[in-house]
N, C-alpha and C. Protein backbone atom coordinates (compact mmCIF):
# COMPACT_ATOMS: atom_id res chain seq x y z
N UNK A 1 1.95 -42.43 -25.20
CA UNK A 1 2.74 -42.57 -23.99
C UNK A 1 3.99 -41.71 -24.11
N UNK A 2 4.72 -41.13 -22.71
CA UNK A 2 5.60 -39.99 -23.40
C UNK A 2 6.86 -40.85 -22.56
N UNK A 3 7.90 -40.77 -23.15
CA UNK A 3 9.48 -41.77 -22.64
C UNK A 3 10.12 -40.18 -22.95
N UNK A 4 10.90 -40.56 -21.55
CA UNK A 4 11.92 -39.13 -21.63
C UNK A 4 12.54 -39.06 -22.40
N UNK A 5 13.19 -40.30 -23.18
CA UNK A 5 14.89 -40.31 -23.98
C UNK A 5 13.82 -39.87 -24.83
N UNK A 6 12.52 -39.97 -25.41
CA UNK A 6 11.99 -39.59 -26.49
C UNK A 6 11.67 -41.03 -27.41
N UNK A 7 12.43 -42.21 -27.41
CA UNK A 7 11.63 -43.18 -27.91
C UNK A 7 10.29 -43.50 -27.95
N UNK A 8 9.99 -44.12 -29.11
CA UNK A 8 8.48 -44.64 -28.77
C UNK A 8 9.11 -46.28 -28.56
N UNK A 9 7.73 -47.26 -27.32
CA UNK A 9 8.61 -48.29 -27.50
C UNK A 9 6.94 -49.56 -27.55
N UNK A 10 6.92 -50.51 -27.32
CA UNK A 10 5.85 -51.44 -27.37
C UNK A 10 4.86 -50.64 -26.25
N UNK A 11 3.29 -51.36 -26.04
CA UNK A 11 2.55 -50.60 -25.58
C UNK A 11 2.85 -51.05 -23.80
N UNK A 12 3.37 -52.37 -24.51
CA UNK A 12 3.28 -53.22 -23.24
C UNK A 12 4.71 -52.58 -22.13
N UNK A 13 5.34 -52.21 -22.29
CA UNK A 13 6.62 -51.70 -21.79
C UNK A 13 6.30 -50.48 -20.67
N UNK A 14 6.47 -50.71 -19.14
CA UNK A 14 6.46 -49.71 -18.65
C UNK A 14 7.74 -48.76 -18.59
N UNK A 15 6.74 -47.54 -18.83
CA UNK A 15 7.73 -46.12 -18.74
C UNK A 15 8.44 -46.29 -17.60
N UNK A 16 7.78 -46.51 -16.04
CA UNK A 16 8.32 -46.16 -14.84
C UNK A 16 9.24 -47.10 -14.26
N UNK A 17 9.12 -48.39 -14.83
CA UNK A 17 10.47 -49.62 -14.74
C UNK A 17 11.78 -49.48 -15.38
N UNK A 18 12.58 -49.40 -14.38
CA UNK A 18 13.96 -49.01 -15.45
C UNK A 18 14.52 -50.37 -16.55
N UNK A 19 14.12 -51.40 -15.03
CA UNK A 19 14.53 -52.73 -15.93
C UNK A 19 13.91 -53.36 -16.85
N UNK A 20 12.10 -52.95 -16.92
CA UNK A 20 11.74 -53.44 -18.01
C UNK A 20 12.17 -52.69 -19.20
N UNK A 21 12.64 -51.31 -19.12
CA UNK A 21 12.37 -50.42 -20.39
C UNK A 21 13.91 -51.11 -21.06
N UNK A 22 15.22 -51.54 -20.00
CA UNK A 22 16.22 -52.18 -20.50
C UNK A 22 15.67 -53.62 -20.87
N UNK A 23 14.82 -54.26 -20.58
CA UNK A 23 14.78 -55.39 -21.21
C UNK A 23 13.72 -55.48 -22.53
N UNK A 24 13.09 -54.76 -23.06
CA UNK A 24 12.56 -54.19 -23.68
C UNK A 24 13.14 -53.54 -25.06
N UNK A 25 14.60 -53.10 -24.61
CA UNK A 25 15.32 -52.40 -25.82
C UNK A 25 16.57 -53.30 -26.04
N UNK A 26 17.13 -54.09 -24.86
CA UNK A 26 17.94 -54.66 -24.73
C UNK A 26 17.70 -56.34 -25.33
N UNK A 27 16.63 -57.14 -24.60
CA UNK A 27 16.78 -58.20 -24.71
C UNK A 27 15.85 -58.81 -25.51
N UNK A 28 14.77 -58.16 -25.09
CA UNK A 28 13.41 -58.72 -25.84
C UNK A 28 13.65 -59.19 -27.46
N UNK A 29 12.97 -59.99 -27.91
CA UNK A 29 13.32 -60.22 -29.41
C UNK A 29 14.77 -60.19 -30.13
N UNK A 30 15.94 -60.37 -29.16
CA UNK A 30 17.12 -60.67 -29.37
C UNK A 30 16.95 -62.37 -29.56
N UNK A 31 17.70 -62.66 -30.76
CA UNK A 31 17.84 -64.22 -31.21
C UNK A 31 19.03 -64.76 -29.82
N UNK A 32 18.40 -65.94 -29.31
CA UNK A 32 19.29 -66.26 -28.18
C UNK A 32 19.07 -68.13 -28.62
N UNK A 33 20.62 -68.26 -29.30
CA UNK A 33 21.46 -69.43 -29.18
C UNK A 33 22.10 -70.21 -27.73
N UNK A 34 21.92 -69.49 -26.86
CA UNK A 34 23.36 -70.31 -25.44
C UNK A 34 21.61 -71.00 -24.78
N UNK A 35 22.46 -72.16 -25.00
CA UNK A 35 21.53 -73.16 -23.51
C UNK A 35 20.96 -72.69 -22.55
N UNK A 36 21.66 -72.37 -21.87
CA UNK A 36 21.83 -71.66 -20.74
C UNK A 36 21.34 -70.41 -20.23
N UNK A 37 21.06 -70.00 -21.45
CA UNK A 37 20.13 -68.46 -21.14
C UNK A 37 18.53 -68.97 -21.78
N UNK A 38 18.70 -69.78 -22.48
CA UNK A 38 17.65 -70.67 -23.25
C UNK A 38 16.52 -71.53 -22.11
N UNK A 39 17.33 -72.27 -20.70
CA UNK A 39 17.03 -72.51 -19.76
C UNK A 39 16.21 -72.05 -19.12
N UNK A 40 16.63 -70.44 -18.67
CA UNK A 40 16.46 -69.42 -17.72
C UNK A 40 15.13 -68.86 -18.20
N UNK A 41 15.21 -68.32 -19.64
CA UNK A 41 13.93 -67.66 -19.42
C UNK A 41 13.03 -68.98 -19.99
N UNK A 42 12.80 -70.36 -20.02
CA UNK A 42 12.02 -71.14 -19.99
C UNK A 42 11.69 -71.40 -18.95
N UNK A 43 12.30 -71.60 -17.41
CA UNK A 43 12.12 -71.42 -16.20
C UNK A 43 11.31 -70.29 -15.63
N UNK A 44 11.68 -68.98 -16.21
CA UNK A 44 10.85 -67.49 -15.70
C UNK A 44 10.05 -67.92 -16.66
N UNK A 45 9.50 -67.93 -18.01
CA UNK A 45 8.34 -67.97 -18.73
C UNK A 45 7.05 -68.90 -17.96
N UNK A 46 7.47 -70.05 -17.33
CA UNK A 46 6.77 -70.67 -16.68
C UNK A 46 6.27 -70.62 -15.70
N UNK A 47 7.18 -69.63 -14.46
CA UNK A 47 6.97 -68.96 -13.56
C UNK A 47 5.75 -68.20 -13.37
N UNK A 48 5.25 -67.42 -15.08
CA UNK A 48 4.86 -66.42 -15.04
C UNK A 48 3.23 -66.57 -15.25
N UNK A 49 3.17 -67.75 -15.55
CA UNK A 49 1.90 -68.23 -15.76
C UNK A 49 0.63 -67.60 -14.55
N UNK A 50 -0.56 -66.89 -15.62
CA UNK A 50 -1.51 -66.17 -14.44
C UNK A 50 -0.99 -64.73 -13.47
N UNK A 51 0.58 -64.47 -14.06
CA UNK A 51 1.32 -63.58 -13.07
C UNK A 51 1.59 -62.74 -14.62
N UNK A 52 2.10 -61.46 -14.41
CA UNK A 52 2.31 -60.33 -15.62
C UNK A 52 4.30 -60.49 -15.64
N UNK A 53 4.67 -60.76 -16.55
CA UNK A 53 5.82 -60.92 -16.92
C UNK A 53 6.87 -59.82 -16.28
N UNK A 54 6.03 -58.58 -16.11
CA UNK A 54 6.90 -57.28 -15.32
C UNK A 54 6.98 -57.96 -13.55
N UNK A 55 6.52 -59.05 -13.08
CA UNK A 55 6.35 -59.14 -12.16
C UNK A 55 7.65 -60.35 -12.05
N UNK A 56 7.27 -61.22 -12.92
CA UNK A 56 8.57 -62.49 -13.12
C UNK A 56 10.20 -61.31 -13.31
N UNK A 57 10.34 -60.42 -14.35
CA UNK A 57 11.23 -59.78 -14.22
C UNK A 57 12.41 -59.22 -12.99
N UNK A 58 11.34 -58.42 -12.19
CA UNK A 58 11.41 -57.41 -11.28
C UNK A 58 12.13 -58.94 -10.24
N UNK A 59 11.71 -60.03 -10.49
CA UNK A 59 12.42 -61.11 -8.99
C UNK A 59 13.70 -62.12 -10.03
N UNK A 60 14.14 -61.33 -10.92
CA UNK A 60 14.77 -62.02 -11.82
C UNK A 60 16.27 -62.68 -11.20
N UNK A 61 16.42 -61.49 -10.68
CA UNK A 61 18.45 -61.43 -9.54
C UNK A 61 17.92 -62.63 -8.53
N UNK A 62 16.60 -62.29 -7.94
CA UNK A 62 16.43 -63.27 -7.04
C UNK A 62 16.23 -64.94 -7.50
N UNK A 63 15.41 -64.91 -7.92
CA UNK A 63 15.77 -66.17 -8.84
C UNK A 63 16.98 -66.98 -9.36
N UNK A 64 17.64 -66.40 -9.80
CA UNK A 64 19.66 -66.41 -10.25
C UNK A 64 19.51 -67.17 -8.94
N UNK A 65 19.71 -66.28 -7.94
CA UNK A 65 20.11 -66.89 -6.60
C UNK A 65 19.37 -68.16 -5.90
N UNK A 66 17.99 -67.90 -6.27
CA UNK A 66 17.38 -69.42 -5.39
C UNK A 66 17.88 -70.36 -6.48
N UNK A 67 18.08 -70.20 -7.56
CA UNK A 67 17.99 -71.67 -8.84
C UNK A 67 19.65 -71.43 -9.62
N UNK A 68 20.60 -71.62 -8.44
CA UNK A 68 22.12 -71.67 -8.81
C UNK A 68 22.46 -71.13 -9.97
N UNK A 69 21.90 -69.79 -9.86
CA UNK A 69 22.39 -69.39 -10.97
C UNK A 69 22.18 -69.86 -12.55
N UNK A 70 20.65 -70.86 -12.38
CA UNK A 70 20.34 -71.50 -13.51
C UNK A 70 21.23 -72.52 -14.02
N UNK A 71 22.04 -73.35 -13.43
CA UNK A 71 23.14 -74.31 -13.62
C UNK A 71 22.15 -75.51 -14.06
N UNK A 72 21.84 -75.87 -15.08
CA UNK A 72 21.00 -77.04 -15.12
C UNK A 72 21.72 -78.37 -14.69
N UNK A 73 22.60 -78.65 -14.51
CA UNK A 73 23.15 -80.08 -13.84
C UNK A 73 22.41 -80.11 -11.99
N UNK A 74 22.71 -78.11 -11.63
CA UNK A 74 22.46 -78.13 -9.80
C UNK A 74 20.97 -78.47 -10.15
N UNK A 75 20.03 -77.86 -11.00
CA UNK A 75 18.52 -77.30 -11.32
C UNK A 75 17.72 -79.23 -11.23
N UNK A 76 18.71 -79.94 -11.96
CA UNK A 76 18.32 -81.61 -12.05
C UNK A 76 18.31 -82.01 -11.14
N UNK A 77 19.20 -82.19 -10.38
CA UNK A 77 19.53 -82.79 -8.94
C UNK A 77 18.71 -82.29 -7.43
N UNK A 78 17.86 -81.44 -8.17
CA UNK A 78 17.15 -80.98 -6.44
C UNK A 78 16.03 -81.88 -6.12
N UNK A 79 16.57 -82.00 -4.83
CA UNK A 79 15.30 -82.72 -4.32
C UNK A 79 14.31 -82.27 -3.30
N UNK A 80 13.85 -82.90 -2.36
CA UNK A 80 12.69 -82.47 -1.73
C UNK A 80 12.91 -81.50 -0.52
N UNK A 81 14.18 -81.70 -0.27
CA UNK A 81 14.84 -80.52 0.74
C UNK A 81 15.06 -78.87 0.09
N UNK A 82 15.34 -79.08 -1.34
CA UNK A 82 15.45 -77.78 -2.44
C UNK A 82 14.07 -77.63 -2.07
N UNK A 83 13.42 -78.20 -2.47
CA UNK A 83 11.59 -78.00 -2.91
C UNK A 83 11.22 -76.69 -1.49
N UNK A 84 11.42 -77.43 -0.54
CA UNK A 84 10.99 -76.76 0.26
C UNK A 84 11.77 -75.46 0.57
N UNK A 85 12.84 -75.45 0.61
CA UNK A 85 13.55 -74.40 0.56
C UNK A 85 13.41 -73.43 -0.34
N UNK A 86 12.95 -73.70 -1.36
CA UNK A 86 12.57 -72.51 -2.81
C UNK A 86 10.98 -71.78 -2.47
N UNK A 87 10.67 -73.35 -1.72
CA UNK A 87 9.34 -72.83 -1.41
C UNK A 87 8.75 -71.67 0.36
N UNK A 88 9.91 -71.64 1.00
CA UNK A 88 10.00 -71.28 1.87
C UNK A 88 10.97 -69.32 1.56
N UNK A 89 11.29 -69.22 0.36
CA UNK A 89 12.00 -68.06 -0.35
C UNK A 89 11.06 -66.73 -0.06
N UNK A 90 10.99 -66.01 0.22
CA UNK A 90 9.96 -64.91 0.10
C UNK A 90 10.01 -63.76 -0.99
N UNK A 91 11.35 -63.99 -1.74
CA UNK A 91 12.04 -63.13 -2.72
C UNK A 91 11.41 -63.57 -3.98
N UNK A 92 11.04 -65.00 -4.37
CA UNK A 92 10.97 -65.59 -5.29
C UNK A 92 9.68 -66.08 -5.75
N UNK A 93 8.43 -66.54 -6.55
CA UNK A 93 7.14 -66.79 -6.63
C UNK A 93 7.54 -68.56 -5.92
N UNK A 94 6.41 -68.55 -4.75
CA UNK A 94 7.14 -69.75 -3.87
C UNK A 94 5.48 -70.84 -4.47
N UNK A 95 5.39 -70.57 -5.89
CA UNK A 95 4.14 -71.53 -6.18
C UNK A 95 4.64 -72.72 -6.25
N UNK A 96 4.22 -74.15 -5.37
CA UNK A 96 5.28 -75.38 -5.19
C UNK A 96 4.82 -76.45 -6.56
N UNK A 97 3.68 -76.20 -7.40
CA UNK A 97 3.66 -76.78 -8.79
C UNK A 97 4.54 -76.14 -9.59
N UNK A 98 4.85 -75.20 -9.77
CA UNK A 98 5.69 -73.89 -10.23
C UNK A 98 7.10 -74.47 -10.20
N UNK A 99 7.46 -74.70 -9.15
CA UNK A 99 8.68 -74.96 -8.60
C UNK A 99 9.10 -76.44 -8.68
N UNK A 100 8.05 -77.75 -8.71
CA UNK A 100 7.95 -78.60 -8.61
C UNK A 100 8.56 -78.63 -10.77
N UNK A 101 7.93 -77.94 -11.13
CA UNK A 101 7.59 -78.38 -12.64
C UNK A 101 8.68 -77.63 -12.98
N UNK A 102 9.85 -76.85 -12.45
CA UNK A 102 10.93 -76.56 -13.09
C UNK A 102 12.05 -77.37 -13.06
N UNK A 103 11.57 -78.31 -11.65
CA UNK A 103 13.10 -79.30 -11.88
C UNK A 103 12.11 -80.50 -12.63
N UNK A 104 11.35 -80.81 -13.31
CA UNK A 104 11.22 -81.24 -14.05
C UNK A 104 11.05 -81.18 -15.32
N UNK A 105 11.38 -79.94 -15.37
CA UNK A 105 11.54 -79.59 -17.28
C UNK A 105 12.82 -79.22 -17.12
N UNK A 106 13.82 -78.81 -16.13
CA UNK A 106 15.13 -79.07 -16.54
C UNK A 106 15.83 -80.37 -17.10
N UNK A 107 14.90 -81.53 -16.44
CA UNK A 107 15.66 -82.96 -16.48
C UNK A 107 15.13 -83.57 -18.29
N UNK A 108 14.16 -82.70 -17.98
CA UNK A 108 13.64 -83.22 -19.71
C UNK A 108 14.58 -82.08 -20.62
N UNK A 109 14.38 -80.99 -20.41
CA UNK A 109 15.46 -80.29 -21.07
C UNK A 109 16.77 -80.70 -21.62
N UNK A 110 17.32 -81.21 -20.35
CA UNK A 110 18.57 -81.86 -20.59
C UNK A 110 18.57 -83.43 -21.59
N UNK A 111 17.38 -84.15 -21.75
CA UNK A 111 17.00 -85.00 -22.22
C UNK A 111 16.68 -84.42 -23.62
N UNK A 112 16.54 -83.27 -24.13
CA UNK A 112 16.31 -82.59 -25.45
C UNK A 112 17.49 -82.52 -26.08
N UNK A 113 18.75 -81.98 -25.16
CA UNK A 113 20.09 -81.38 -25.31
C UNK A 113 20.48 -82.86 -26.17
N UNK A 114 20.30 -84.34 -25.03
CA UNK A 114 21.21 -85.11 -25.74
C UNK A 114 20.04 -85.61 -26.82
N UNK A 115 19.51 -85.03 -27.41
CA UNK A 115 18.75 -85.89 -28.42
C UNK A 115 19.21 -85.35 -29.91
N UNK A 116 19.31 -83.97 -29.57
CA UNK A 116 19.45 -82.70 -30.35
C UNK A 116 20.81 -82.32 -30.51
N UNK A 117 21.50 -82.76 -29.35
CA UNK A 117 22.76 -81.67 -29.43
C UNK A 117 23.10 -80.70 -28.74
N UNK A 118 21.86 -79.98 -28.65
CA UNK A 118 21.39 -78.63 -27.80
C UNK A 118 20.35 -78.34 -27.90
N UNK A 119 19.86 -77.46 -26.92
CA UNK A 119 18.26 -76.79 -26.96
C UNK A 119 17.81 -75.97 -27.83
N UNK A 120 18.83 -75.36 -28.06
CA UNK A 120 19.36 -74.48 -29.23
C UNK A 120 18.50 -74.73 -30.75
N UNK A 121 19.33 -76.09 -31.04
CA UNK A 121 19.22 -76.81 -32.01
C UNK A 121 17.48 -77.28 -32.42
N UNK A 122 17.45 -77.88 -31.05
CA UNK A 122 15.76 -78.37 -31.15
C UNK A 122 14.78 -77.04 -31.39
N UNK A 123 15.22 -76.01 -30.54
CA UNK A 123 14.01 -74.67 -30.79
C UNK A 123 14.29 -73.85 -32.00
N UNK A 124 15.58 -74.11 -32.33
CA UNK A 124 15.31 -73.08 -33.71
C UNK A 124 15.38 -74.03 -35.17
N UNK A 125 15.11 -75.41 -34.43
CA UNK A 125 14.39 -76.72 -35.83
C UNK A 125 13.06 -75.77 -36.30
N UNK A 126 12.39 -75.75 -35.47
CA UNK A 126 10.82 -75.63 -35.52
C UNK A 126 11.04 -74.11 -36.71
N UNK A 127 11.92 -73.53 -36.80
CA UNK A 127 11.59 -72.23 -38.26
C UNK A 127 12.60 -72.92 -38.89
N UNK A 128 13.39 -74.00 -38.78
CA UNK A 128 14.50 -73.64 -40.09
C UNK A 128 15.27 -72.84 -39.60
N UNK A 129 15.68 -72.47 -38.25
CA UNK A 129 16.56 -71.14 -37.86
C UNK A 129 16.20 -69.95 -38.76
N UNK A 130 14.92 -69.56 -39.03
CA UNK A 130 14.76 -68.74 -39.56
C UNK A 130 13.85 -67.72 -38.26
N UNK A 131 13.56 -66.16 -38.13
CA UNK A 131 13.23 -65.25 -37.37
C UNK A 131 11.74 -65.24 -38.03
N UNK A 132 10.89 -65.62 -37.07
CA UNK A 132 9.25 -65.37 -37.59
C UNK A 132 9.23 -63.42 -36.98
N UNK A 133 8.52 -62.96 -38.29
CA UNK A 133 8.08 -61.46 -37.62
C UNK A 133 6.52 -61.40 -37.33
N UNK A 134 6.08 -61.42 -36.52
CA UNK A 134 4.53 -60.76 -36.18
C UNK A 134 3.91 -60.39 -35.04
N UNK A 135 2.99 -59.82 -35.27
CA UNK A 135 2.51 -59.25 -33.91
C UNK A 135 1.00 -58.91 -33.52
N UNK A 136 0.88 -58.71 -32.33
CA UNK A 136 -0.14 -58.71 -31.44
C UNK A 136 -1.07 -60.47 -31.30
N UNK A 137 0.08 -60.86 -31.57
CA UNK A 137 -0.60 -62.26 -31.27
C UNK A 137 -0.65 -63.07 -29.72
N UNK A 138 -0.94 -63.92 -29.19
CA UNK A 138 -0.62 -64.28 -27.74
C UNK A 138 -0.52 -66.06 -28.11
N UNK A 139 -0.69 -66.48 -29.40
CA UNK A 139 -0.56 -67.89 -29.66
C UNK A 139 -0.50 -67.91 -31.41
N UNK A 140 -0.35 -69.22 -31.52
CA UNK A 140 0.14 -69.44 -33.26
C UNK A 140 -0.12 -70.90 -32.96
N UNK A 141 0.39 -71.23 -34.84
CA UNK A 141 0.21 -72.45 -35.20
C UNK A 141 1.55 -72.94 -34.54
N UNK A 142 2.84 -72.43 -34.48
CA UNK A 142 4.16 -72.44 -33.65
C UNK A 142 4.16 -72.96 -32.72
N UNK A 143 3.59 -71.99 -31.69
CA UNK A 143 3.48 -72.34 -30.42
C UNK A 143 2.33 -73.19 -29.94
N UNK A 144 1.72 -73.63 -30.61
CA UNK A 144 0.78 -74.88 -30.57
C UNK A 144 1.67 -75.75 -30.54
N UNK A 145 2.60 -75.96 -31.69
CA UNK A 145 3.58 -76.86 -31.88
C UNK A 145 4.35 -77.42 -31.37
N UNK A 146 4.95 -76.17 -30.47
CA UNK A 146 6.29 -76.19 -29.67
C UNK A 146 5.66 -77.00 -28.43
N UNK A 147 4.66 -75.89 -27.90
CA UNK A 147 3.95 -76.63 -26.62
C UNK A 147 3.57 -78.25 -26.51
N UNK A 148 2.78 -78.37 -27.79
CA UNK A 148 2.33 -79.70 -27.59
C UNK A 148 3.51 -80.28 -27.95
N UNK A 149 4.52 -80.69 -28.30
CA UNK A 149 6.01 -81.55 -28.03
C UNK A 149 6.25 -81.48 -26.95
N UNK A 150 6.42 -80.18 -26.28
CA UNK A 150 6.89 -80.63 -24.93
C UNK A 150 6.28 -81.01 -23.71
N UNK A 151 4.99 -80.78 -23.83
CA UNK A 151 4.20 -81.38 -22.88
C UNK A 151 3.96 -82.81 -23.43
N UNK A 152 4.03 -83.35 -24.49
CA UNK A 152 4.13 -84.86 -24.87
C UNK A 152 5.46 -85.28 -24.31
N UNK A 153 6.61 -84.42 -24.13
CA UNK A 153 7.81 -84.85 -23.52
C UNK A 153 8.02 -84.96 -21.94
N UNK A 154 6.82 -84.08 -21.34
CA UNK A 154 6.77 -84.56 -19.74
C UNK A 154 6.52 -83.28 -19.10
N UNK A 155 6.70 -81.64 -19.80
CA UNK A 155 7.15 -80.85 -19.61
C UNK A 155 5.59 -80.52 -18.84
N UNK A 156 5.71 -79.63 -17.73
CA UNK A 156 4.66 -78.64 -17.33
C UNK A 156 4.84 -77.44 -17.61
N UNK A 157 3.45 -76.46 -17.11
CA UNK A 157 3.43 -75.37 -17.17
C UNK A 157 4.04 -74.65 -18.79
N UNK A 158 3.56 -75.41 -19.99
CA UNK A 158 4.36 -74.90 -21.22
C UNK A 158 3.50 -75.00 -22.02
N UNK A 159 1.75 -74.16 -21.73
CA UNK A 159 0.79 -73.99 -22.67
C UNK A 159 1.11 -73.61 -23.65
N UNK A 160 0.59 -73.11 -24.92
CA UNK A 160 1.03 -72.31 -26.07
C UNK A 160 0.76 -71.05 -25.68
N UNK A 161 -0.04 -70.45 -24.89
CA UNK A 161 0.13 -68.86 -24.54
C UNK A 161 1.46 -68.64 -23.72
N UNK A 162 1.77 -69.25 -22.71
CA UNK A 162 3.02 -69.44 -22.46
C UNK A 162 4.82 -69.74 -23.02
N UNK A 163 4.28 -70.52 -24.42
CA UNK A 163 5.43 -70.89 -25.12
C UNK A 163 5.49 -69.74 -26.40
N UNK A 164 4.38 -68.98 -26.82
CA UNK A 164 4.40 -68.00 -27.36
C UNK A 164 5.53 -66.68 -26.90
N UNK A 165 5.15 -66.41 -25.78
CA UNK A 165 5.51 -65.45 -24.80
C UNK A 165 7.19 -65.93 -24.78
N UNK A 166 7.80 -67.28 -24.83
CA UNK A 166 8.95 -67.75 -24.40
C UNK A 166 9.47 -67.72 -26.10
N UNK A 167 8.67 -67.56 -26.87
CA UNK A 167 9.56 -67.63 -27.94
C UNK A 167 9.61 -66.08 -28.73
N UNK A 168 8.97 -65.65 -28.37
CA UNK A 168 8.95 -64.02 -28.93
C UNK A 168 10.24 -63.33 -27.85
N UNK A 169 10.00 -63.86 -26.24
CA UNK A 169 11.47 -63.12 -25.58
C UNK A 169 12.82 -63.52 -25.87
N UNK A 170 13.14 -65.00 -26.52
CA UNK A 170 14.10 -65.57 -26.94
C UNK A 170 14.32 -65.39 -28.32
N UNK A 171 13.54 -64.82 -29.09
CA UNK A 171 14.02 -64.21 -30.66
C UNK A 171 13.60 -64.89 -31.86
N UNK A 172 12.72 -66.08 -31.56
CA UNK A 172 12.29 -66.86 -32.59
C UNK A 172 11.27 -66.10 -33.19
N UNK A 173 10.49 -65.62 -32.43
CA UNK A 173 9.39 -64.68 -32.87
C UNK A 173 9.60 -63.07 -32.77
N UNK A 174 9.65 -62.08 -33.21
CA UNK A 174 9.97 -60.69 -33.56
C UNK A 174 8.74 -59.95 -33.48
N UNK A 175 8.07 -59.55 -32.52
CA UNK A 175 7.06 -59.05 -32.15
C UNK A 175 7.09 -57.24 -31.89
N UNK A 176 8.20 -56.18 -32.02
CA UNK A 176 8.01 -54.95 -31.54
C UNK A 176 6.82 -54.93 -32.64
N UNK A 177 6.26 -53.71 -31.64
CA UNK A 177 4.73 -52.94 -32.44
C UNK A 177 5.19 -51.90 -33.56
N UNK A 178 4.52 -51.91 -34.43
CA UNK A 178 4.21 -50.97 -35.31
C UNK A 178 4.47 -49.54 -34.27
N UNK A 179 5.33 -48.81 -34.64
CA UNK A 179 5.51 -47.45 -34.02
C UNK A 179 6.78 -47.47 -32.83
N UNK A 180 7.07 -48.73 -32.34
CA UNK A 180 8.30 -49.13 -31.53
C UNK A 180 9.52 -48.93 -32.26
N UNK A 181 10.55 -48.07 -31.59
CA UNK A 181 11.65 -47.78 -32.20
C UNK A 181 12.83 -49.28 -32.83
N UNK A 182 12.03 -50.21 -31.69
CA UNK A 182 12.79 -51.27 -32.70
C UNK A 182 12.22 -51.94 -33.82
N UNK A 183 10.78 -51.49 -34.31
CA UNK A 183 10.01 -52.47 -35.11
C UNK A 183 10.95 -52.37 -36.76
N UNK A 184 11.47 -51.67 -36.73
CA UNK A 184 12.18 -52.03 -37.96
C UNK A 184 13.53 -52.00 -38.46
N UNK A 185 13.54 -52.84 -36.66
CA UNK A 185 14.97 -53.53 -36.83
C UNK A 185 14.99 -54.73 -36.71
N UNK A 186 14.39 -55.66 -37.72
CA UNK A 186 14.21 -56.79 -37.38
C UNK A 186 15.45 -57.64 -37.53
N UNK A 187 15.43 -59.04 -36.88
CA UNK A 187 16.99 -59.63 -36.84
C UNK A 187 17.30 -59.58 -38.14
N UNK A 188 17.35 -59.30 -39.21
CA UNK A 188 18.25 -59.43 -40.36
C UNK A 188 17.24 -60.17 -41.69
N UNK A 189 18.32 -60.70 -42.44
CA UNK A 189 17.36 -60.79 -43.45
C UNK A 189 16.40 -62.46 -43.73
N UNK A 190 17.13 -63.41 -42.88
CA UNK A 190 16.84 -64.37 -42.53
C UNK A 190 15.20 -64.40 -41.85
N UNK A 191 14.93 -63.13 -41.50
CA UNK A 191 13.34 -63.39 -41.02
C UNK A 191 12.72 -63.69 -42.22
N UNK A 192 11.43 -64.46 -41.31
CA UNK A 192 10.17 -64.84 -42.26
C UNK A 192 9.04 -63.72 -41.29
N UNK A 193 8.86 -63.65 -42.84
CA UNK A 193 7.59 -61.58 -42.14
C UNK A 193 5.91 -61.97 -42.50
N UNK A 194 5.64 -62.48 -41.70
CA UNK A 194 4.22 -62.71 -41.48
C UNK A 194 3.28 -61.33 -41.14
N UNK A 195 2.34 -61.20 -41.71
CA UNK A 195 1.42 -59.84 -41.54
C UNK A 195 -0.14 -60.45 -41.19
């Protein structure tokens, strides 16, 4: 594949998206501690289910805007007048299980926070806060793990192909490809390097 700046980058990364190629070099496989951003892409990861992640991206600003800016106190409190209104959005994926199952994994979310401390805390239990490295996978013994807790906790839409995908964009998992200009920059020395 040929990238103007001359990088090589994952296979999955389109050349012709500006914002994926920034989220891609920028965010992807960045270790992410804040709640709050911890929230957001558990909300878009779920979104994305059956849909291609460049597609959840590309309505990302819009989203901000239908779901307050990801405020999980506003995200708890919606009710059936929100519902319809998110679902009536044309900017946003208006799937009403979709939408239905995000204000209900916010309220359990927030039910993690006070158990834990933070979300933080609970998702980076599962390594020891340690950085798993591997790749071309779409599930693990991990994300078996992760998933089945939280769907025992109430949660929808949070298969393990799904919670895979949510933990490789949030930094628990370190996935650039072999030949990606970031593959060997992994978070530091704290990773655990699975082959």
């Amino acid at each position: 594949m040929e990238w103007t700046d001359g990088k090589c980058r994952c296979s999955w990364a389109n050349p012709k998206n500006r914002r994926y190629i920034r989220y891609h070099d920028e965010e992807w496989g960045v270790p992410v501690y804040d709640d709050h951003k911890l929230f957001e892409m558990l909300i878009l990861e779920s979104f994305q289910a059956g849909l291609s992640w460049e597609c959840v991206l590309n309505k990302q600003e819009a989203f901000r805007r239908a779901f307050d800016n990801f405020d999980l106190e506003a995200v708890c409190a919606y009710g059936e007048n929100k519902v319809k209104e998110l679902q009536e959005n044309p900017q946003i994926i208006r799937n009403k299980l979709k939408i239905r199952a995000a204000i209900t994994n916010a309220r359990i979310f927030k039910e993690i926070q006070k158990e834990y401390g933070s979300f933080s805390k609970y998702l980076w239990n599962w390594t020891d806060g340690k950085v798993i490295y591997e790749t071309h996978l779409t599930s693990s013994p991990l994300s078996d793990a992760v998933s089945g807790d939280l769907k025992k906790r109430g949660m929808k839409f949070v298969g393990t192909t799904i919670i895979y995908a949510y933990l490789q964009a949030v930094g628990v998992i370190y996935s650039h490809e072999d030949g990606c200009f970031l593959a060997c920059k992994g978070p530091g020395p704290d990773r655990e390097k699975i082959m």
